[in-house]
C-alpha atoms as a PDB file:
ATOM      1  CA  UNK A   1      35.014 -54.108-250.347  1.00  0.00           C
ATOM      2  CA  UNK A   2      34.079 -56.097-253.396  1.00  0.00           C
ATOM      3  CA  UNK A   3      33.247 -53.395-257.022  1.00  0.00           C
ATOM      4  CA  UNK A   4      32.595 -54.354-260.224  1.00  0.00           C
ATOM      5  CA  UNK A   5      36.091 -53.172-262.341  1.00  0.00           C
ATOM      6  CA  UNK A   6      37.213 -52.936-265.826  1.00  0.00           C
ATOM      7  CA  UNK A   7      40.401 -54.257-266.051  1.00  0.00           C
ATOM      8  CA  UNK A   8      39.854 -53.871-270.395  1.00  0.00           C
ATOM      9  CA  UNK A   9      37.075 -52.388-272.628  1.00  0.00           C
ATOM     10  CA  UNK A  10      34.670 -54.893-273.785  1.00  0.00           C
ATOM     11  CA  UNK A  11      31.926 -56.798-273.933  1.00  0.00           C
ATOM     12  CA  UNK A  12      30.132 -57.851-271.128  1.00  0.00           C
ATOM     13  CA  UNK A  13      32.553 -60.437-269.667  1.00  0.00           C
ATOM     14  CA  UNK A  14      35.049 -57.721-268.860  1.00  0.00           C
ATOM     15  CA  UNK A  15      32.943 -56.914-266.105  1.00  0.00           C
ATOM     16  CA  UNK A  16      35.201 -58.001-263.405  1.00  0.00           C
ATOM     17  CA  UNK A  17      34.317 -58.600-259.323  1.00  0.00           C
ATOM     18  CA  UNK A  18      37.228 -57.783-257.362  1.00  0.00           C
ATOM     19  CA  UNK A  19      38.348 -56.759-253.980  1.00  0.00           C
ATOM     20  CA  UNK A  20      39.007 -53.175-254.030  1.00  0.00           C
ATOM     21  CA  UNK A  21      39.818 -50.378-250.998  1.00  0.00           C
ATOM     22  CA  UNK A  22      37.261 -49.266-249.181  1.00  0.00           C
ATOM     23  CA  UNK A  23      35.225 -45.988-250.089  1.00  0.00           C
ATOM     24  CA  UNK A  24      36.026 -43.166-247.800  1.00  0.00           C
ATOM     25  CA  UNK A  25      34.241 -40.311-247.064  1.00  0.00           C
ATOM     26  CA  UNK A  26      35.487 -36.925-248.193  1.00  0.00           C
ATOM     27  CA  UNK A  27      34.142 -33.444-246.627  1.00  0.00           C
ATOM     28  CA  UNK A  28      30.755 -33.202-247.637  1.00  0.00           C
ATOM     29  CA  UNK A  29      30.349 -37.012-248.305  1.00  0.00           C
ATOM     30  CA  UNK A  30      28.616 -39.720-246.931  1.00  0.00           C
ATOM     31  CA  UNK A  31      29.771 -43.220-247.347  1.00  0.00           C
ATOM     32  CA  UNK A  32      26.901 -45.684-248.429  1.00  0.00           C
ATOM     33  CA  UNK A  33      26.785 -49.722-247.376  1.00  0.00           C
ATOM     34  CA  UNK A  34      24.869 -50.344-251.066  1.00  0.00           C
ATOM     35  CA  UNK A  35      22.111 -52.379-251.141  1.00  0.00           C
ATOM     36  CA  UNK A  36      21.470 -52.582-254.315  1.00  0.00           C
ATOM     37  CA  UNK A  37      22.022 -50.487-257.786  1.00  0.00           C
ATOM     38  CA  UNK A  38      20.665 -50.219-261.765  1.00  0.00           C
ATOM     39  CA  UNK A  39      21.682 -50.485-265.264  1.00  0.00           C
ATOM     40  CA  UNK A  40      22.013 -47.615-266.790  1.00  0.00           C
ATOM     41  CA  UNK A  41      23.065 -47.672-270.797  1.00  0.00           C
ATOM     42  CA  UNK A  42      25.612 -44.995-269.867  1.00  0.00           C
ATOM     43  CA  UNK A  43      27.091 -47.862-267.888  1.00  0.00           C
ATOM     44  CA  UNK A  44      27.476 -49.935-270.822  1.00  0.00           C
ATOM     45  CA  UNK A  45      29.009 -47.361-272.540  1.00  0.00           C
ATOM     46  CA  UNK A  46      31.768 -46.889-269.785  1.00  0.00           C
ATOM     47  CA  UNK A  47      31.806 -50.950-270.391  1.00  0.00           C
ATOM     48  CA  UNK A  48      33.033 -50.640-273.722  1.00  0.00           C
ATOM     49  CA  UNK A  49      35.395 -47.560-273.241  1.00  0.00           C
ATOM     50  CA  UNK A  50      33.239 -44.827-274.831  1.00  0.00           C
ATOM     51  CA  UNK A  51      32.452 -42.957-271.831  1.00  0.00           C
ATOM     52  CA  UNK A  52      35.278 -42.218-268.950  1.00  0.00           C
ATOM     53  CA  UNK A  53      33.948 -41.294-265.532  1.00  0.00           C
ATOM     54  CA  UNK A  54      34.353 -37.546-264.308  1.00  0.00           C
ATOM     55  CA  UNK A  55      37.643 -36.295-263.296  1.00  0.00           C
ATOM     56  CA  UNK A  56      37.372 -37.578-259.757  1.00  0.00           C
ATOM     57  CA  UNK A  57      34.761 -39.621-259.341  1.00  0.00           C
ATOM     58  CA  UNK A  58      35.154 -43.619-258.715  1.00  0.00           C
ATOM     59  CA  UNK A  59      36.104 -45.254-261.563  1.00  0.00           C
ATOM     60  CA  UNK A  60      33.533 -48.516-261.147  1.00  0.00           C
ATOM     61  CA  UNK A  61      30.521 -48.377-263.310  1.00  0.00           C
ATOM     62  CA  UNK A  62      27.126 -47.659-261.679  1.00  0.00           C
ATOM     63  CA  UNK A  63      25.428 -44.005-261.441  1.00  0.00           C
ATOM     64  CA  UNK A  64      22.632 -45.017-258.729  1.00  0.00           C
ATOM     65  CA  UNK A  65      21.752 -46.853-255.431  1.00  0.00           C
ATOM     66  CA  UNK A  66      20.388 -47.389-252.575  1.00  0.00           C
ATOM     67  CA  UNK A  67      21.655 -48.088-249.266  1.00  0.00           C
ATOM     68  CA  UNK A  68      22.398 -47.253-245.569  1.00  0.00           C
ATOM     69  CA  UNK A  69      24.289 -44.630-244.959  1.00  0.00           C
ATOM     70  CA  UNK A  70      27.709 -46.036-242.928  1.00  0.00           C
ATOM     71  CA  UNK A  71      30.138 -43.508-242.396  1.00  0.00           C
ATOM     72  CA  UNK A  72      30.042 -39.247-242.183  1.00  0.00           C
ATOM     73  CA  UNK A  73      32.577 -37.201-243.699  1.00  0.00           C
ATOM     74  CA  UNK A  74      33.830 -33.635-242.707  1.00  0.00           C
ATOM     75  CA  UNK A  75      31.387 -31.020-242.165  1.00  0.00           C
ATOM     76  CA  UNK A  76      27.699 -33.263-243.074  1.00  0.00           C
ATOM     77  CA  UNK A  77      24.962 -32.069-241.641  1.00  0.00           C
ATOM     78  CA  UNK A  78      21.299 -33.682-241.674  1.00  0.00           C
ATOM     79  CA  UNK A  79      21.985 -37.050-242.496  1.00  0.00           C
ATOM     80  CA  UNK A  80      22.805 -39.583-239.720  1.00  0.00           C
ATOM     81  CA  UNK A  81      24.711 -43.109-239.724  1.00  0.00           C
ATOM     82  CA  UNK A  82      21.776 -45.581-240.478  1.00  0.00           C
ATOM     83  CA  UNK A  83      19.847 -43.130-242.558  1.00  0.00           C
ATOM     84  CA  UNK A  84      17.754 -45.367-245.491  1.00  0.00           C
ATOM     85  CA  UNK A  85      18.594 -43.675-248.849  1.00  0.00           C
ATOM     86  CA  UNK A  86      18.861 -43.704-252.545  1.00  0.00           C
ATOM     87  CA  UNK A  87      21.491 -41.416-254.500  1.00  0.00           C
ATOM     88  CA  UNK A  88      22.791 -40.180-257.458  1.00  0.00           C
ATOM     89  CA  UNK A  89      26.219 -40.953-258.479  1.00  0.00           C
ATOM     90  CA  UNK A  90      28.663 -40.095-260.966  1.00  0.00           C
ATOM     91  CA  UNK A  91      29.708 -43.762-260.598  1.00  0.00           C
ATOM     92  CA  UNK A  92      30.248 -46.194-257.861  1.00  0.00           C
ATOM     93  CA  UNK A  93      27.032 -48.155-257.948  1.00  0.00           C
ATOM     94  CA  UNK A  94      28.244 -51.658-258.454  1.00  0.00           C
ATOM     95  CA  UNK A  95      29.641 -51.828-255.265  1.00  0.00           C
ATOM     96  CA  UNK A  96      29.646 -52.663-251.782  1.00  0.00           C
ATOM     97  CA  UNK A  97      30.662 -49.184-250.594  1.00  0.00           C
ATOM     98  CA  UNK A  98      30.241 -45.592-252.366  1.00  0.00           C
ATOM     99  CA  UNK A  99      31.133 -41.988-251.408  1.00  0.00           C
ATOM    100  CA  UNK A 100      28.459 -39.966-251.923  1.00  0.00           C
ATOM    101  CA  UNK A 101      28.345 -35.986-251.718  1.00  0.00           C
ATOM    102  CA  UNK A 102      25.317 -35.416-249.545  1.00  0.00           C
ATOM    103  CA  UNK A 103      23.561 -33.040-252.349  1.00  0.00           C
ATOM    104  CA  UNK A 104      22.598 -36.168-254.169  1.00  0.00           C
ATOM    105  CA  UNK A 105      21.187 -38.133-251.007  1.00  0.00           C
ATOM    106  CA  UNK A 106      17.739 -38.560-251.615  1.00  0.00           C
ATOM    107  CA  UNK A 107      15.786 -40.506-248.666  1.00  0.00           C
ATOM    108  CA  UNK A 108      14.310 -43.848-248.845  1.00  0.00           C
ATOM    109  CA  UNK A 109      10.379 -42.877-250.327  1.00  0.00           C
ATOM    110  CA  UNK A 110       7.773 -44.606-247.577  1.00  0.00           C
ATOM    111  CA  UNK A 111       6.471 -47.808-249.064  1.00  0.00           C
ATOM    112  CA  UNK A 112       9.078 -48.627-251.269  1.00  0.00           C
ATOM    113  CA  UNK A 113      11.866 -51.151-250.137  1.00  0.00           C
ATOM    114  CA  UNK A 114      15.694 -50.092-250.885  1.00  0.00           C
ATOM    115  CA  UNK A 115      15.872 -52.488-253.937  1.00  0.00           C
ATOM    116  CA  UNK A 116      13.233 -50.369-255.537  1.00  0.00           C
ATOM    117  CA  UNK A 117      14.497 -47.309-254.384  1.00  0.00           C
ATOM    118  CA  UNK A 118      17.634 -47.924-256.278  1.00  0.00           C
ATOM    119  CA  UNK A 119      15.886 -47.563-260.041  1.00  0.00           C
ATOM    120  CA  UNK A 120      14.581 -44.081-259.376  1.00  0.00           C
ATOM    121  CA  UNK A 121      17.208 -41.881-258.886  1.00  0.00           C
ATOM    122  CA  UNK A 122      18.969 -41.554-262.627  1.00  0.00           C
ATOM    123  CA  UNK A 123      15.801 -41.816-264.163  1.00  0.00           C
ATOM    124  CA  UNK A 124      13.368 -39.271-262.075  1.00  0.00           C
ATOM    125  CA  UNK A 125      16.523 -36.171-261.946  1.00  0.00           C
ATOM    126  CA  UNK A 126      17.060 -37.034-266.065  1.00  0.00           C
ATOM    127  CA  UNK A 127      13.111 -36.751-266.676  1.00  0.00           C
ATOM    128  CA  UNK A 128      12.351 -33.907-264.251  1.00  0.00           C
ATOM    129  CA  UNK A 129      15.473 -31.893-265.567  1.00  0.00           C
ATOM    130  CA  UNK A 130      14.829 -32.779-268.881  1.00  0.00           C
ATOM    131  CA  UNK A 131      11.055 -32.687-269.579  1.00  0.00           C
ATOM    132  CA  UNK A 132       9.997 -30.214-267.156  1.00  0.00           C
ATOM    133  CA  UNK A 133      12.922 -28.071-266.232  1.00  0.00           C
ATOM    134  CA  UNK A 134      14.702 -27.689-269.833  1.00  0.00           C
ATOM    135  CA  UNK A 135      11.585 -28.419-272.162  1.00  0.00           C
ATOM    136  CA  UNK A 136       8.966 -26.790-269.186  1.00  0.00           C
ATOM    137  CA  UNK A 137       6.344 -29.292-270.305  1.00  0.00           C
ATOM    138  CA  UNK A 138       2.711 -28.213-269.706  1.00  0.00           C
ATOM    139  CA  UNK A 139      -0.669 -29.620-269.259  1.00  0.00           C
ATOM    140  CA  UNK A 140      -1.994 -30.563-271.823  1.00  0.00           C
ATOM    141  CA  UNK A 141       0.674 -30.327-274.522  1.00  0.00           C
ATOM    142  CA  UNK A 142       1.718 -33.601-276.407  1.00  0.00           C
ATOM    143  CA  UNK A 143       4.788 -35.041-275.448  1.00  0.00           C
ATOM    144  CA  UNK A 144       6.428 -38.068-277.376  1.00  0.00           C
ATOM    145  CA  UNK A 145       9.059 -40.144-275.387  1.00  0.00           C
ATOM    146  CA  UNK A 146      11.534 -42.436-277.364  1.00  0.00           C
ATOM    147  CA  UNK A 147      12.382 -46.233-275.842  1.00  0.00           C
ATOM    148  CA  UNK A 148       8.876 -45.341-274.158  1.00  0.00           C
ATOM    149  CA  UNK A 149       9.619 -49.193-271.624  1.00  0.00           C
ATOM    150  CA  UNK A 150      13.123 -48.411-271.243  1.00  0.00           C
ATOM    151  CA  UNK A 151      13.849 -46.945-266.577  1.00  0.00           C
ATOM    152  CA  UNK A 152      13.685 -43.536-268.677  1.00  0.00           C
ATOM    153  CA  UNK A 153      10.602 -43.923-270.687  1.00  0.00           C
ATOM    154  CA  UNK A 154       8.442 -45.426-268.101  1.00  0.00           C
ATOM    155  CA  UNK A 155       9.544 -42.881-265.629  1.00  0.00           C
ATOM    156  CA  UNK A 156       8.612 -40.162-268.088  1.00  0.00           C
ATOM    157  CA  UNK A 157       5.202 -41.691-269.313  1.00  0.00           C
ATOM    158  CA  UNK A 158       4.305 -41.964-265.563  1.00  0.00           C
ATOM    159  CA  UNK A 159       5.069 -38.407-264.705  1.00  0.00           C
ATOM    160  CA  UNK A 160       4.151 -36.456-268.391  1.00  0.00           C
ATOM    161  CA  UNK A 161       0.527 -38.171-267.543  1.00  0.00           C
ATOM    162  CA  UNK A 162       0.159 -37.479-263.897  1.00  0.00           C
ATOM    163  CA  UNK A 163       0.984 -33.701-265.520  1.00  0.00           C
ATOM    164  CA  UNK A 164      -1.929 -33.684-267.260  1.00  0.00           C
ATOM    165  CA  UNK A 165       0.012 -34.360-270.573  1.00  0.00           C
ATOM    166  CA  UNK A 166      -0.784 -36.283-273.633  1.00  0.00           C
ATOM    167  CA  UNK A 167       2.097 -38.626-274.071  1.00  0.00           C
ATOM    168  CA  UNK A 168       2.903 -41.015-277.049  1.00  0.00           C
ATOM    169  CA  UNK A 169       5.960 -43.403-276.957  1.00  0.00           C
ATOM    170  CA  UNK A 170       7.398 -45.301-279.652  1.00  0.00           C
ATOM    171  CA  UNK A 171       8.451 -48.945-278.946  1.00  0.00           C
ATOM    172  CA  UNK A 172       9.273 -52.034-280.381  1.00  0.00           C
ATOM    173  CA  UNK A 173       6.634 -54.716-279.967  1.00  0.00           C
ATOM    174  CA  UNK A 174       3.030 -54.984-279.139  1.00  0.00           C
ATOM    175  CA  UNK A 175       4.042 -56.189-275.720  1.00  0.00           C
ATOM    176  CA  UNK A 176       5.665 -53.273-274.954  1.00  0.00           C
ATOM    177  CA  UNK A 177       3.050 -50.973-276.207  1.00  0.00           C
ATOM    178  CA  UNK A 178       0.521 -52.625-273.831  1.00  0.00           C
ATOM    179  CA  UNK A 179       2.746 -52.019-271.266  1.00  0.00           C
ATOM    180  CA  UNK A 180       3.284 -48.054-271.963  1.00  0.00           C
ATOM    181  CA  UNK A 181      -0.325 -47.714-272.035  1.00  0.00           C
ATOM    182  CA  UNK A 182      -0.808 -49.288-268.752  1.00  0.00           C
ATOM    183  CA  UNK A 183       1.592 -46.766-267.624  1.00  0.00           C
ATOM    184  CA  UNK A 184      -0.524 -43.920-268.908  1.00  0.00           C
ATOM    185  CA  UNK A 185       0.951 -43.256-272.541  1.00  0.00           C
ATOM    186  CA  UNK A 186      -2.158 -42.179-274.550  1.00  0.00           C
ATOM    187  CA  UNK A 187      -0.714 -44.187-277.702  1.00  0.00           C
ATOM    188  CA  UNK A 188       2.324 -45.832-278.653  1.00  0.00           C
ATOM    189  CA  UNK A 189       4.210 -46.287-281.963  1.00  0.00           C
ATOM    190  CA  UNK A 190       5.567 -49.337-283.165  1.00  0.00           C
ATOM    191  CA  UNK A 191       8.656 -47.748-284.580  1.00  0.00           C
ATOM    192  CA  UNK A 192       9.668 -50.925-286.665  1.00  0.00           C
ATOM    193  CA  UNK A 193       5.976 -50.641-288.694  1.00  0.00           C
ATOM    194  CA  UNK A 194       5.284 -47.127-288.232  1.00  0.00           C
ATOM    195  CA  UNK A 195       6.552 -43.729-288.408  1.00  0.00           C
ATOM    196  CA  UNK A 196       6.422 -41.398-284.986  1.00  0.00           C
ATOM    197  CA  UNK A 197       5.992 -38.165-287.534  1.00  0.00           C
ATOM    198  CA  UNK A 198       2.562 -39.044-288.684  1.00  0.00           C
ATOM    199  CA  UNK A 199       1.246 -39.489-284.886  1.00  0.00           C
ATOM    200  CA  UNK A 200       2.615 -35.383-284.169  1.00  0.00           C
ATOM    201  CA  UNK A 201       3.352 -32.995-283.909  1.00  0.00           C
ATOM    202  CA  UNK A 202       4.583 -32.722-280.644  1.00  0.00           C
ATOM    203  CA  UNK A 203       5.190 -29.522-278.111  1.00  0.00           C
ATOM    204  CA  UNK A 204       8.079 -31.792-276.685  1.00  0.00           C
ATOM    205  CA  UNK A 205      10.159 -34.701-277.378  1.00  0.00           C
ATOM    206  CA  UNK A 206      12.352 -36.857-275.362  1.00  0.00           C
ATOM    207  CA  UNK A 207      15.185 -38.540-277.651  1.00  0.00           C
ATOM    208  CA  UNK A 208      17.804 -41.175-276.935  1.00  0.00           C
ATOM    209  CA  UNK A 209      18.032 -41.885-280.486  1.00  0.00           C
ATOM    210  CA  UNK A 210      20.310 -38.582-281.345  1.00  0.00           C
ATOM    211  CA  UNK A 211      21.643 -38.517-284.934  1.00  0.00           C
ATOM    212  CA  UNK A 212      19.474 -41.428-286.677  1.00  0.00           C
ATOM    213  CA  UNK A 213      15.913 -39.279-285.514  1.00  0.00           C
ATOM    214  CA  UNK A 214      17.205 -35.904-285.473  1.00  0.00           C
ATOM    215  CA  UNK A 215      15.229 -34.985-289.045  1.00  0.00           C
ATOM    216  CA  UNK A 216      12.609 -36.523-288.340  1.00  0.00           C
ATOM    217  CA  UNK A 217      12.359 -35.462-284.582  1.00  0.00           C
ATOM    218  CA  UNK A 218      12.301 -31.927-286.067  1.00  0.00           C
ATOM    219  CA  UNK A 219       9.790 -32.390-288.406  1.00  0.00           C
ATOM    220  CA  UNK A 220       7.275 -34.207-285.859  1.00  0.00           C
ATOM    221  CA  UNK A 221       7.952 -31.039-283.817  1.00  0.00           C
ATOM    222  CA  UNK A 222       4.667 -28.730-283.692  1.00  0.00           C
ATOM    223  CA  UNK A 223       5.578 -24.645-283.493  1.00  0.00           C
ATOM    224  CA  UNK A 224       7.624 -23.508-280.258  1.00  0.00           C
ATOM    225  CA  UNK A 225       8.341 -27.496-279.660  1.00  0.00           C
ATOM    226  CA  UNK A 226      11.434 -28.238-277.508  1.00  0.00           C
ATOM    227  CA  UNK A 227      13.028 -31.364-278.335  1.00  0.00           C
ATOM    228  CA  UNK A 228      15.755 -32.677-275.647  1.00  0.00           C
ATOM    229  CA  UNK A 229      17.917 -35.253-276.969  1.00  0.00           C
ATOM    230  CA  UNK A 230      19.511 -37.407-273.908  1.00  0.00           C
ATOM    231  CA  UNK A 231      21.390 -40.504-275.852  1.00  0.00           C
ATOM    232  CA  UNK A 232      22.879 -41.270-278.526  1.00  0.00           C
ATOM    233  CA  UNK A 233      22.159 -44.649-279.460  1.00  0.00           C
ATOM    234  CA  UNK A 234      21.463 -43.746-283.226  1.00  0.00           C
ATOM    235  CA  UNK A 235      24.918 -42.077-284.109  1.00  0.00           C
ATOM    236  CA  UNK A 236      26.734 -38.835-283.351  1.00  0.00           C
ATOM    237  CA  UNK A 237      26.368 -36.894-286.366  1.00  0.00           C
ATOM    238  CA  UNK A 238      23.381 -35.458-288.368  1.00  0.00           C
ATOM    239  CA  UNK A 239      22.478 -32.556-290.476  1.00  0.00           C
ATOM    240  CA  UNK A 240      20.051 -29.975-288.946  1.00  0.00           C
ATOM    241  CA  UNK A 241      17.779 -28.025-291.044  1.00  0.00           C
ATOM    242  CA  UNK A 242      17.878 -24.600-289.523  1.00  0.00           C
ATOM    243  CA  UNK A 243      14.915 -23.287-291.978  1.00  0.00           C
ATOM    244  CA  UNK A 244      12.466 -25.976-290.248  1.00  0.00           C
ATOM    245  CA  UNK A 245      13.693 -25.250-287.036  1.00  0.00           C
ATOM    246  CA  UNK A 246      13.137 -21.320-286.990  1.00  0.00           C
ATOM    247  CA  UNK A 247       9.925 -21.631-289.458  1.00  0.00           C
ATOM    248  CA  UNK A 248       8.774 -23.591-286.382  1.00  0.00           C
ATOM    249  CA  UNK A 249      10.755 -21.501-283.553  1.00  0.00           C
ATOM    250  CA  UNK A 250      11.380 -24.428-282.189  1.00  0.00           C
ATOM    251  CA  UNK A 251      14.375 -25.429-280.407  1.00  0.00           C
ATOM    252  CA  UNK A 252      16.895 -28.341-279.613  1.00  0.00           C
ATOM    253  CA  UNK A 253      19.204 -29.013-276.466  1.00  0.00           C
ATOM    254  CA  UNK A 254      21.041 -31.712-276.147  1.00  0.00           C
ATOM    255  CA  UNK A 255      22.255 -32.656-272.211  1.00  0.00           C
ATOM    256  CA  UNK A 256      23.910 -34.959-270.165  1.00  0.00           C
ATOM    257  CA  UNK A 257      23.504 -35.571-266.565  1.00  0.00           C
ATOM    258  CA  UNK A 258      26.751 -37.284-265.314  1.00  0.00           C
ATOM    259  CA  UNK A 259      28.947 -34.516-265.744  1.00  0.00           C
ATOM    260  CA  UNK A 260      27.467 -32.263-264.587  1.00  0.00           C
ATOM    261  CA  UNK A 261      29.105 -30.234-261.071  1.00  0.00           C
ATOM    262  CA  UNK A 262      28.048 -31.177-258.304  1.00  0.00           C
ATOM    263  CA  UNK A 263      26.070 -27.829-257.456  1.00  0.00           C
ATOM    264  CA  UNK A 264      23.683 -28.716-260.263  1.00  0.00           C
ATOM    265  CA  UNK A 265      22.973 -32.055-259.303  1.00  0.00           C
ATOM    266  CA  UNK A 266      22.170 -30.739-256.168  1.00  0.00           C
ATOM    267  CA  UNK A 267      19.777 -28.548-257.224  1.00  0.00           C
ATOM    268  CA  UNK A 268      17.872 -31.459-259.454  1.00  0.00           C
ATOM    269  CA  UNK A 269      18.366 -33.705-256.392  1.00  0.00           C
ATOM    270  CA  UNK A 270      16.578 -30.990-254.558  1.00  0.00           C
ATOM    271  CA  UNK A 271      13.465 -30.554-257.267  1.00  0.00           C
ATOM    272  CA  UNK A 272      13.073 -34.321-257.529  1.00  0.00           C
ATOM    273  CA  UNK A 273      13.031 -34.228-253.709  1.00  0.00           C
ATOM    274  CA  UNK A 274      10.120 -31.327-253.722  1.00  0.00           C
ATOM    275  CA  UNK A 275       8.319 -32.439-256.899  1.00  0.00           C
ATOM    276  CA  UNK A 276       8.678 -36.225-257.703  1.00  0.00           C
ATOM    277  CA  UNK A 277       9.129 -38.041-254.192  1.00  0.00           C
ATOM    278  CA  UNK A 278       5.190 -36.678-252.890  1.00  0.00           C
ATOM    279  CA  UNK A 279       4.083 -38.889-256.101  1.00  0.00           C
ATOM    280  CA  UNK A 280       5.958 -41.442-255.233  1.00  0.00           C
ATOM    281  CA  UNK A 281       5.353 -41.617-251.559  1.00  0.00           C
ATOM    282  CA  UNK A 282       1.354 -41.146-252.731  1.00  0.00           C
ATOM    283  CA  UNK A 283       1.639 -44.438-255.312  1.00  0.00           C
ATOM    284  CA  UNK A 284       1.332 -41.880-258.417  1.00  0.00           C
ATOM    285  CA  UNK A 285       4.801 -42.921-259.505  1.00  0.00           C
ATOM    286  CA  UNK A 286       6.287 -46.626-259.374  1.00  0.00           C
ATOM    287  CA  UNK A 287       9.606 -47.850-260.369  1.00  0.00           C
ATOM    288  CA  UNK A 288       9.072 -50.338-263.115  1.00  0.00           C
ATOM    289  CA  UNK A 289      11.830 -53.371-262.613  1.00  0.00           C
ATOM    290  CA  UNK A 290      12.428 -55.574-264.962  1.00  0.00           C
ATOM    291  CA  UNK A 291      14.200 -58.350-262.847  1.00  0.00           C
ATOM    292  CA  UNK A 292      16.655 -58.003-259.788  1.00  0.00           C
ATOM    293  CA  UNK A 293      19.739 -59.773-260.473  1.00  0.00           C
ATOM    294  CA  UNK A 294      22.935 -60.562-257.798  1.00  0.00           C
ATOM    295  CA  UNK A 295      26.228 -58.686-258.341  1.00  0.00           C
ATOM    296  CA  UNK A 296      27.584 -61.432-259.361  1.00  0.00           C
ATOM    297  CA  UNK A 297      25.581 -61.883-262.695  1.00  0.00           C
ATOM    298  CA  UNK A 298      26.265 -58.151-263.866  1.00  0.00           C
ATOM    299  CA  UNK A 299      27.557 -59.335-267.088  1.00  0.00           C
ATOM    300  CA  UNK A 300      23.856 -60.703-267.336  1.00  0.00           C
ATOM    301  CA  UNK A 301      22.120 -57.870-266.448  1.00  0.00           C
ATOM    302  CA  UNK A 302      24.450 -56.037-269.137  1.00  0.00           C
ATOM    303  CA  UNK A 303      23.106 -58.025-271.863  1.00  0.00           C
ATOM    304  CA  UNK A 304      19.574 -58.031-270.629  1.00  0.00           C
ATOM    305  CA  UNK A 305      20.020 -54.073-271.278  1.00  0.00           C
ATOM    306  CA  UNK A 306      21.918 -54.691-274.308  1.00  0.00           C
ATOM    307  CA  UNK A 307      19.665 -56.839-275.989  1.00  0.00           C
ATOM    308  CA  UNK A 308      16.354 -54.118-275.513  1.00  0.00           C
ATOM    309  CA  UNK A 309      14.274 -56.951-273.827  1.00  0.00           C
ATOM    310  CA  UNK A 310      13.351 -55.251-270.565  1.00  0.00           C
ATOM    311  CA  UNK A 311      10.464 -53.096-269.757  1.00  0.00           C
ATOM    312  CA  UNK A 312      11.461 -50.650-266.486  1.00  0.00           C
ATOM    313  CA  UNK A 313      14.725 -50.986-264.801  1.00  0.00           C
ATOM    314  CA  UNK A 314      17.377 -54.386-264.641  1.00  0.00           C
ATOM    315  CA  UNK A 315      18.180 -54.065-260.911  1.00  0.00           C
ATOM    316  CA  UNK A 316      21.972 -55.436-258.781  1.00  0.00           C
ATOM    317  CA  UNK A 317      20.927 -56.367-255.848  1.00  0.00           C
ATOM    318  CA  UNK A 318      24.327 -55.770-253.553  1.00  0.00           C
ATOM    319  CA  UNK A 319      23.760 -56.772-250.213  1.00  0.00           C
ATOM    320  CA  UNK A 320      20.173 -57.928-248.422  1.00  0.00           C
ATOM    321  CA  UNK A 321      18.169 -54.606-247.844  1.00  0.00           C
END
């Protein structure tokens, strides 16, 4: 099969298309014929030698698809050869084959087409784990999403509003605030002009910022707010005022969703499943792609990503699906 390898660290033109052994199916896998996959920054990351797959999994960037299902490993049950699905992968993605365990199967949603399918998967099980599992987001409490066009932001803006939440984003240009409001964002910040902590405070907040907002994500925090930071794209290290944070009894977790055992994928595989694929079979919840690009022009869609210049998802397309 043809992958996407890393034969160095890098910039984009390390991205490498190669012919690699096939993907085999271990017990409890599934091998899927990929039809397509999505950019995820944690892939650019991995690009540039900052973040190493899991012990085991493959070691070719990519942490969703969608495909066909090919092949049935030891001891599967409920999935057949043919089946149309999406998944969640701990890497793989840009690739012809993948293993997949079948706890992070999710099937093809009626009315979407498998290239679609393949920009939900990372983005719905980090916003339902995140905002509603971790930070329990209710109706009517004001949520504020960071990178509010980014697959992650306009995932979250979607579902936060179909919750009966009031949702502001921050983003970069006027474009892209149009965009989030189409979405369903009640207001959006132009973070370049404006400051996010005079639109709060918020119940919850959604951060991919990490160290560079971590004051100020406190201090637009209203009392018991939950702030979730999910990136790092701002820096590593920050000082935390722990007399703001317990006069507000608020609270910070910061999570990850690649490492993660498998068991607890599962189990957000299995909410998404019960929770997010009715609104997306009902039209409630769209994938938002930014383009669809060939396999071949990864290093492409890697600056695409890099450069912030997308609204949604920057799709591979694989194979014809």
């Amino acid at each position: 099969m043809r992958a996407v390898t890393l034969p160095s660290y890098g910039g984009p033109e390390v991205l490498t298309l190669a012919e690699v052994p096939d993907a085999e199916a271990g017990p409890g896998e599934v091998v899927v014929d990929v039809t397509a996959s999505a950019v995820n920054r944690a892939d650019l990351l991995q690009r540039q030698g900052f973040y190493e797959p899991p012990e085991g999994a493959s070691p070719y960037p990519g942490l969703e698809c969608s495909g066909v299902i090919s092949a049935l490993g030891e001891g599967v049950q409920g999935w057949s050869v043919g089946d149309q699905v999406c998944a969640l992968l701990s890497g793989g993605g840009y690739a012809e084959k993948v293993a997949v365990p079948v706890g992070q199967l999710l099937p093809l949603p009626a009315g979407l087409s498998l290239v679609e399918a393949a920009a939900l998967p990372e983005v719905t099980c980090t916003v339902w784990s995140n905002v509603f599992q971790l930070a329990a987001l209710q109706p009517g409490e004001r949520l504020l999403v960071h990178g509010g066009t980014s697959g992650i932001g306009t995932c979250a803006v979607q579902l936060a509003s179909r919750h009966g939440a009031d949702v502001t984003v921050t983003v970069g240009s006027a474009d892209k605030a149009a965009r989030a409001l189409e979405l369903g964002a009640t207001r959006a910040v132009l973070y370049r002009e404006q400051d996010f902590v005079d639109a709060g405070p918020f119940d919850v907040i959604l951060d991919n910022m990490g160290a560079k907002y971590l004051e100020r994500n406190v201090a637009a925090l209203d009392t018991n707010g939950r702030l979730v930071v999910i990136g790092m794209q701002g820096g590593v290290k920050a000082e935390l005022n722990l007399g703001t944070l317990m006069a507000k009894r608020a609270a910070v977790h910061a999570t990850s969703l690649r490492a993660r055992p498998k068991e607890e994928k599962a189990a957000i595989v299995g909410a998404v499943l019960a929770a997010v694929w009715p609104a997306v079979e009902a039209g409630e919840l769209r994938p938002v792609i930014d383009r669809v690009l060939p396999l071949e022009e990864v290093a492409e869609a890697h600056r695409v990503v890099e450069a912030s210049g997308h609204v949604g998802k920057v799709v591979l397309q694989v194979s014809e699906g």
